[in-house]
C-alpha atoms as a PDB file:
ATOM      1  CA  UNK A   1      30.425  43.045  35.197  1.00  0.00           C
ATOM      2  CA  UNK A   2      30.693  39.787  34.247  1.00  0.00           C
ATOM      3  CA  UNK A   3      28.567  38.075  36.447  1.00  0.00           C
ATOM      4  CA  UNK A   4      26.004  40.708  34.867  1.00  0.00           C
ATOM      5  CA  UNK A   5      26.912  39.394  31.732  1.00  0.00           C
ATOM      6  CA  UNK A   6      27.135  35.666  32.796  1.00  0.00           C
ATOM      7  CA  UNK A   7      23.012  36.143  34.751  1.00  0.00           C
ATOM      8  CA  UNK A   8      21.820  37.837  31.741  1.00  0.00           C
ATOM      9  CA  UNK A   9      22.763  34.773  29.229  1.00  0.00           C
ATOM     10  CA  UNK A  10      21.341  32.234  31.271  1.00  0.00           C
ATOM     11  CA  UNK A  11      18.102  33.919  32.239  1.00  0.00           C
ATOM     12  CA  UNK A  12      18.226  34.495  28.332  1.00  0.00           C
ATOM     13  CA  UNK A  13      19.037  30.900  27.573  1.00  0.00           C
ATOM     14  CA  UNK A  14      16.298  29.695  30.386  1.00  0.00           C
ATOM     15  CA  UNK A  15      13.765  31.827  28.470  1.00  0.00           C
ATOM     16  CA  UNK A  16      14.256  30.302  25.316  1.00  0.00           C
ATOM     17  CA  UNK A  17      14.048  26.502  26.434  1.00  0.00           C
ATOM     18  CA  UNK A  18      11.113  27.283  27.896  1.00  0.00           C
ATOM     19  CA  UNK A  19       9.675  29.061  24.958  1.00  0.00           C
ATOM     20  CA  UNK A  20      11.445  26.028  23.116  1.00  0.00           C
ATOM     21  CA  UNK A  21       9.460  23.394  25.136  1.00  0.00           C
ATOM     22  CA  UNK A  22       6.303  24.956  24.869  1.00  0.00           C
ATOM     23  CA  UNK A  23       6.470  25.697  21.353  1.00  0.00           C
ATOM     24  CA  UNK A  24       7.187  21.829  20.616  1.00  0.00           C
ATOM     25  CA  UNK A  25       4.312  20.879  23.802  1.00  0.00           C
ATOM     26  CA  UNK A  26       1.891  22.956  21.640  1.00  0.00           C
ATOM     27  CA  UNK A  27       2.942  21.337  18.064  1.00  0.00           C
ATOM     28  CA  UNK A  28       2.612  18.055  19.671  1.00  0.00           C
ATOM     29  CA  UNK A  29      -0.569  18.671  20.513  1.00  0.00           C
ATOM     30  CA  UNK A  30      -1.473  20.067  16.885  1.00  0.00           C
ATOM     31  CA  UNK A  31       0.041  17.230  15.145  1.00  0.00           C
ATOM     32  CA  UNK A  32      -1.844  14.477  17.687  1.00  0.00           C
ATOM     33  CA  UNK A  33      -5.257  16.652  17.268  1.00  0.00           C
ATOM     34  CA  UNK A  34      -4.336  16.735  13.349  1.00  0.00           C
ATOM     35  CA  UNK A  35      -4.157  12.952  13.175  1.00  0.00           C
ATOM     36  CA  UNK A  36      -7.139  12.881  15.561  1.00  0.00           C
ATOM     37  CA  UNK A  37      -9.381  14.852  13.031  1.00  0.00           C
ATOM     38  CA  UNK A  38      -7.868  12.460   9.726  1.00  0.00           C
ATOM     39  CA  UNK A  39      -9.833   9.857  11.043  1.00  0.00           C
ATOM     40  CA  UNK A  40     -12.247   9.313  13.718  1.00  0.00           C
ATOM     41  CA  UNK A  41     -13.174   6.070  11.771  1.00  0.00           C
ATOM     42  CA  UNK A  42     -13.666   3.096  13.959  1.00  0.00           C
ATOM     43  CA  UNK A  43     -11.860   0.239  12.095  1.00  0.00           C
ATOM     44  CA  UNK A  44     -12.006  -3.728  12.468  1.00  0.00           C
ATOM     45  CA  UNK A  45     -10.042  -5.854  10.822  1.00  0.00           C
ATOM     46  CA  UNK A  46     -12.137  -9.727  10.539  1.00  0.00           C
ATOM     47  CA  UNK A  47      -9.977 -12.030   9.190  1.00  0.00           C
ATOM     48  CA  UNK A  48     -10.333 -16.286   8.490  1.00  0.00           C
ATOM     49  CA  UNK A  49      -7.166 -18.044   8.415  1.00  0.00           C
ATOM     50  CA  UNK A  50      -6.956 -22.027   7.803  1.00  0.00           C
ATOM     51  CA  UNK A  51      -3.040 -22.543   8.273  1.00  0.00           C
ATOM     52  CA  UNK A  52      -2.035 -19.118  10.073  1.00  0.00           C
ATOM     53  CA  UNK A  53      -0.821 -17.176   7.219  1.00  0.00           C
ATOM     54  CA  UNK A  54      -3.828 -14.693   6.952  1.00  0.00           C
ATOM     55  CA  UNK A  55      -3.912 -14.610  10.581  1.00  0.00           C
ATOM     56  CA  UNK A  56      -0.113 -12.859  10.445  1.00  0.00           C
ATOM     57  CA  UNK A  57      -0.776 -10.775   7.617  1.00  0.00           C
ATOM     58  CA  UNK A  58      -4.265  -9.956   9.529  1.00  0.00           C
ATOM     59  CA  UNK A  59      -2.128  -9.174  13.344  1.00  0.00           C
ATOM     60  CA  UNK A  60       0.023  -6.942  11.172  1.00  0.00           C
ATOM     61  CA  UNK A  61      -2.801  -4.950   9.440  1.00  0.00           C
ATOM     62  CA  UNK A  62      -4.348  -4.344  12.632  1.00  0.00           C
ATOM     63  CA  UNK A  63      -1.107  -2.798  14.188  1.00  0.00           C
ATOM     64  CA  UNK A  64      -0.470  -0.741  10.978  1.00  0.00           C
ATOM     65  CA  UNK A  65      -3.909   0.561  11.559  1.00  0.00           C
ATOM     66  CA  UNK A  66      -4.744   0.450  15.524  1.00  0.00           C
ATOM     67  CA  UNK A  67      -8.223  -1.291  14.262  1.00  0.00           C
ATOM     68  CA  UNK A  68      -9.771  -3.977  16.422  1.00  0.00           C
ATOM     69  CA  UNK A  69      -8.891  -7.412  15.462  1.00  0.00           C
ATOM     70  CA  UNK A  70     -11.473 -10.236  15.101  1.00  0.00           C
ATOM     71  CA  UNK A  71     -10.876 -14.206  14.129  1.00  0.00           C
ATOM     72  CA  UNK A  72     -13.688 -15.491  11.659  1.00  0.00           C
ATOM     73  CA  UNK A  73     -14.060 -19.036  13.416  1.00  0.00           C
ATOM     74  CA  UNK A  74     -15.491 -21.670  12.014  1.00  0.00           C
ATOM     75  CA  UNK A  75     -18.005 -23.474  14.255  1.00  0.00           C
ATOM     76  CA  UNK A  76     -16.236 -26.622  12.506  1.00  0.00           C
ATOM     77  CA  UNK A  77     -12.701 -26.561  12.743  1.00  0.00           C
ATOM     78  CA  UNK A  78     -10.460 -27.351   8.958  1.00  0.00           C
ATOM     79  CA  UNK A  79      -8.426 -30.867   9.446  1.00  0.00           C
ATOM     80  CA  UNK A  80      -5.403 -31.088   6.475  1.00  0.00           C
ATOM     81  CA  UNK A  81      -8.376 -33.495   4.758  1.00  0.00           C
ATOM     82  CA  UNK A  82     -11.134 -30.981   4.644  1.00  0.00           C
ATOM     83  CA  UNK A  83      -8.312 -28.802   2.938  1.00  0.00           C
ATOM     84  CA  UNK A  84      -7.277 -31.124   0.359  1.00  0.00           C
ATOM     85  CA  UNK A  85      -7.922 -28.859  -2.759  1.00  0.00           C
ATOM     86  CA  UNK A  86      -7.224 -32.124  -4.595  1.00  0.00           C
ATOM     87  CA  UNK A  87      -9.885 -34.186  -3.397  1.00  0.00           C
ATOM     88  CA  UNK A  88     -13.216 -33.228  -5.019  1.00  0.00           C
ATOM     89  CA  UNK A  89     -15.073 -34.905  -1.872  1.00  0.00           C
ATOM     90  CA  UNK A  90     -12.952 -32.865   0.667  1.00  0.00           C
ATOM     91  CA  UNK A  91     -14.846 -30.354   2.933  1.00  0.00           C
ATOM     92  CA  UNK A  92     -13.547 -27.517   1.035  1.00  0.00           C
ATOM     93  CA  UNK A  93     -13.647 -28.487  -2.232  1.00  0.00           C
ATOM     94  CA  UNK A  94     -17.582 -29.361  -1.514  1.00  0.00           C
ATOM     95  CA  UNK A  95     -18.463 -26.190  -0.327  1.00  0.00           C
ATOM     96  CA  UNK A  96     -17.224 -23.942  -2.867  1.00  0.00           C
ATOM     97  CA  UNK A  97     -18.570 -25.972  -5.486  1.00  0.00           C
ATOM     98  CA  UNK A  98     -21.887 -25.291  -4.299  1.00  0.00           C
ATOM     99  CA  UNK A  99     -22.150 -21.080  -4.631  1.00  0.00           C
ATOM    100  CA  UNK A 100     -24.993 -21.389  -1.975  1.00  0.00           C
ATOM    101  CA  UNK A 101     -22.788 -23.075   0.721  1.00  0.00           C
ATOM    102  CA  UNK A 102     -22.672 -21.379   4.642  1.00  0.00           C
ATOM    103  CA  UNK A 103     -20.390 -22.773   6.542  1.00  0.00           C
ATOM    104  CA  UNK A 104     -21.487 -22.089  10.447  1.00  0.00           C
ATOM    105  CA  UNK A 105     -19.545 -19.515  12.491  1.00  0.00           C
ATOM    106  CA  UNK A 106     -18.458 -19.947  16.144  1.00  0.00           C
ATOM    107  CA  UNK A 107     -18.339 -16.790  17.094  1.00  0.00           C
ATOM    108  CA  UNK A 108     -19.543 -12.602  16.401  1.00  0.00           C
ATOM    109  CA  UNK A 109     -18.701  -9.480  16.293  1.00  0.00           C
ATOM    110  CA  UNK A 110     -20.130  -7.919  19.627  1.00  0.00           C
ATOM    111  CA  UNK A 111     -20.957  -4.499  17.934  1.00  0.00           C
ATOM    112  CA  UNK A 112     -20.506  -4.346  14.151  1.00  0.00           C
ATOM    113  CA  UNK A 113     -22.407  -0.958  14.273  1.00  0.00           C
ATOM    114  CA  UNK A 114     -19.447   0.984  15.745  1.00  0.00           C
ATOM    115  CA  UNK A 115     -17.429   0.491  12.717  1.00  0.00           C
ATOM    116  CA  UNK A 116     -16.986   2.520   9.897  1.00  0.00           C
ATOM    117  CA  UNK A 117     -14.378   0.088   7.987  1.00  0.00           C
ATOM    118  CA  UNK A 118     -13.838  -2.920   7.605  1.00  0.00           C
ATOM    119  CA  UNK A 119     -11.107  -4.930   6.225  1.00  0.00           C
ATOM    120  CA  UNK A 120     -12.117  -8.971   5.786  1.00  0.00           C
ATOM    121  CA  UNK A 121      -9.271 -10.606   5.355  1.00  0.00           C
ATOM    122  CA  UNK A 122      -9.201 -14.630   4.081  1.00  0.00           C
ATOM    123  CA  UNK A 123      -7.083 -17.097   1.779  1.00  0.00           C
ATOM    124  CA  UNK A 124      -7.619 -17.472  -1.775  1.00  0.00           C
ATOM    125  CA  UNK A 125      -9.851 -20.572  -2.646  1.00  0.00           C
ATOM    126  CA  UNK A 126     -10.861 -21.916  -6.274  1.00  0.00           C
ATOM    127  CA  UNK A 127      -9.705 -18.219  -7.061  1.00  0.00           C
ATOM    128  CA  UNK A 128     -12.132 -16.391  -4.458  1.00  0.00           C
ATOM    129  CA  UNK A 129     -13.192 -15.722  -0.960  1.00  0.00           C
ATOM    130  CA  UNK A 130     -14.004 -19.097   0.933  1.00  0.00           C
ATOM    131  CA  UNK A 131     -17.551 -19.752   1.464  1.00  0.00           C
ATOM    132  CA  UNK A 132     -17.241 -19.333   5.537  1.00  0.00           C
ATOM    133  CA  UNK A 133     -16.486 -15.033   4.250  1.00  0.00           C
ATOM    134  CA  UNK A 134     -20.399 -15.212   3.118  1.00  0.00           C
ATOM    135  CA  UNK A 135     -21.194 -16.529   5.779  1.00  0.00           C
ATOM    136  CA  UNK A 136     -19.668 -13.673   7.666  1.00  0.00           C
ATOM    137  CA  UNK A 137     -20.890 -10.833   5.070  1.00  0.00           C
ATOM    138  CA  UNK A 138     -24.527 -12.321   5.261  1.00  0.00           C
ATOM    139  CA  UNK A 139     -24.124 -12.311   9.368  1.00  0.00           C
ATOM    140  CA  UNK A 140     -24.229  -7.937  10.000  1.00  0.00           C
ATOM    141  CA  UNK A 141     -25.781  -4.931   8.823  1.00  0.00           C
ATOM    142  CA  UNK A 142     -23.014  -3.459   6.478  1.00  0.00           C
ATOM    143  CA  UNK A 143     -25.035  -0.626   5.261  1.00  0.00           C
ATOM    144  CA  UNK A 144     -22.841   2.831   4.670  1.00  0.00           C
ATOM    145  CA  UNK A 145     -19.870   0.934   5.666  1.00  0.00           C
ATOM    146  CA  UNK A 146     -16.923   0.585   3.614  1.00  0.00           C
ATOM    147  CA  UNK A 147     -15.690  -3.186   3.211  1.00  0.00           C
ATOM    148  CA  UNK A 148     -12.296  -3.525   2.059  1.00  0.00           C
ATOM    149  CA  UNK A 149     -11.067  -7.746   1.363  1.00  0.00           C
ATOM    150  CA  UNK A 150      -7.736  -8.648   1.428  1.00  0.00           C
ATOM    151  CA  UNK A 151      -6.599 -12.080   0.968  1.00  0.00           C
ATOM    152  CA  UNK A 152      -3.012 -14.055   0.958  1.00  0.00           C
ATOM    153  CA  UNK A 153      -1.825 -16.982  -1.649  1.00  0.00           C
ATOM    154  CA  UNK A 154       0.878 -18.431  -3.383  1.00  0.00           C
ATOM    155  CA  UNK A 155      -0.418 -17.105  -6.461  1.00  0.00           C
ATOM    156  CA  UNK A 156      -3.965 -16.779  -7.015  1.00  0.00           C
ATOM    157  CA  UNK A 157      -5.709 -13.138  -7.013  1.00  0.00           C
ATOM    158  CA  UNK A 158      -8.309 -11.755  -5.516  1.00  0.00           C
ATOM    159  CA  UNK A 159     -10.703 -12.624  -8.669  1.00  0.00           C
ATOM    160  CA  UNK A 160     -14.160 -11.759  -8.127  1.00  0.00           C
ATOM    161  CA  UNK A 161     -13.933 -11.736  -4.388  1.00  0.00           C
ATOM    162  CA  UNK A 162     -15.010  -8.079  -4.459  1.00  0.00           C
ATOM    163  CA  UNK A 163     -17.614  -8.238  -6.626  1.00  0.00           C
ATOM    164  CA  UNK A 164     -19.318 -11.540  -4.589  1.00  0.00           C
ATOM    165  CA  UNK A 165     -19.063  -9.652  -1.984  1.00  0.00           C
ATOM    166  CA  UNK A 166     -20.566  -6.705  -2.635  1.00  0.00           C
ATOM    167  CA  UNK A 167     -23.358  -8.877  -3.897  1.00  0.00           C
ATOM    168  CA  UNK A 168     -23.868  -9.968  -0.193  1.00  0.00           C
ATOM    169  CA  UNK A 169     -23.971  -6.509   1.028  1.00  0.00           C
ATOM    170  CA  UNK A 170     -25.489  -3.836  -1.474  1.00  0.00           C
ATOM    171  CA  UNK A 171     -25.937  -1.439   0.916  1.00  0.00           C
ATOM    172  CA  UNK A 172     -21.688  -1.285   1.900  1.00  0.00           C
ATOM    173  CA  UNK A 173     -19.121   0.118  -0.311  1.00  0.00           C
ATOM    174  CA  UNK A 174     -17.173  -3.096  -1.086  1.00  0.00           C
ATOM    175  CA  UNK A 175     -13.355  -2.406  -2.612  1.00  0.00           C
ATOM    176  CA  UNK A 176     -12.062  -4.833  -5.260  1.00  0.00           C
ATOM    177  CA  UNK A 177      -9.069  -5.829  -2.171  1.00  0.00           C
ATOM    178  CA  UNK A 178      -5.491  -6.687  -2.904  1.00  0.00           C
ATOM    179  CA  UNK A 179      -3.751 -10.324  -2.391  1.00  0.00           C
ATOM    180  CA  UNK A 180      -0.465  -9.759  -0.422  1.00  0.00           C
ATOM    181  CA  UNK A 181       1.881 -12.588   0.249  1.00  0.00           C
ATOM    182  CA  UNK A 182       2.775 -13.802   3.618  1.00  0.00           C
ATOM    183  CA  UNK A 183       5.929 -11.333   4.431  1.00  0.00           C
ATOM    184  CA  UNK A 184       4.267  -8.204   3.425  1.00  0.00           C
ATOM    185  CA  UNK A 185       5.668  -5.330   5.869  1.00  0.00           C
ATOM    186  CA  UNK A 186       3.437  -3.479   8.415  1.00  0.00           C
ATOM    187  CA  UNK A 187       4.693  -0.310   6.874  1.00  0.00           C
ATOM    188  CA  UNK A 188       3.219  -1.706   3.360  1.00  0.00           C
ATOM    189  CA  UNK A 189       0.196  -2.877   4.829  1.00  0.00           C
ATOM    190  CA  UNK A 190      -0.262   1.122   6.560  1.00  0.00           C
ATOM    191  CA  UNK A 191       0.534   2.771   3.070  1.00  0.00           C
ATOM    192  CA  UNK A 192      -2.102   0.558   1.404  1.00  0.00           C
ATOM    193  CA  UNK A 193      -4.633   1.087   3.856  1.00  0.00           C
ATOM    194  CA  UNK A 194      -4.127   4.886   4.306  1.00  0.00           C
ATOM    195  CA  UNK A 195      -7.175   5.439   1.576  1.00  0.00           C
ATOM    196  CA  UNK A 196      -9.675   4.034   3.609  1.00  0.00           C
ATOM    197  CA  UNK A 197      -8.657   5.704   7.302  1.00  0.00           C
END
């Protein structure tokens, strides 16, 4: 009698954890096609960085996000001297003093067409987007595509980065972006970016 007792629990108990298991292999799979079917955007994350600390907040966006990543390099590499925001004959301060300024690229995109967003990422200069991001903006076909700018300073905002750069691209969506500072959290940068996915 009681091994009755004892075979009928554990074929009852068996049952369950398989019903158990398949229930949760089956709500996996909802939840990962759910998230599958929130966005099937194709995002790239292009970011310029002259002393590293876009390039970190960049890396960090990019994991929040799973986009591509992609360095904006200049086909003339920033010394300390071309950065000297104090010196009115310095590289940089030449260059964004003239609006119409391109500094060459080194490198592209391979396919911009396969993205849906993209989030250009760049330091605050003279209170916008360095002249190297029109460069970039002027370089692809942005049409339908929604461009979202983010930059990184000490203290600066965005100012009219957005607006410039929608100028450059009338045929994207171009957001107004967000300055972060250099320690921003992935888990920021993913609840910030959520809009757009």
């Amino acid at each position: 009698m009681k091994l009755k007792i004892f075979v009928s629990v554990a074929i009852v108990a068996v049952v369950g954890a398989i019903f158990l298991l398949k229930s949760n292999d089956n709500g996996g799979n909802v939840m990962a096609e759910a998230q599958k079917t929130k966005s099937n955007k194709k995002v790239l994350v292009a970011y310029f960085s002259a002393s590293g600390v876009t390039a970190k907040v960049a890396d960090r966006l990019s994991k929040a996000t799973g986009a591509d990543l992609f360095e904006i390099k200049p086909a003339q590499v920033y010394t300390n001297e071309d950065l000297d925001w104090t010196n009115k004959k310095s590289r940089s301060s030449v260059e964004m003093a003239d609006r119409n300024s391109r500094p060459k690229i080194a490198n592209k995109v391979t396919d911009m067409s396969k993205y849906d967003v993209i989030f250009v990422g760049f330091p605050i200069w003279w209170y916008r987007e360095p002249s190297i991001i029109d460069t970039f903006m002027e370089s692809y076909d942005f049409s339908g595509k929604q461009v979202v700018p983010f930059a990184t300073s000490g203290g600066s905002g965005m100012g009219d980065s957005g607006s410039i750069m929608q100028k450059l691209v009338p045929k994207a969506k171009v957001d107004s972006g967000k300055r972060f500072n250099s320690s921003v959290s992935e888990a920021d940068l993913k609840t910030w970016a959520e809009k757009w996915l």
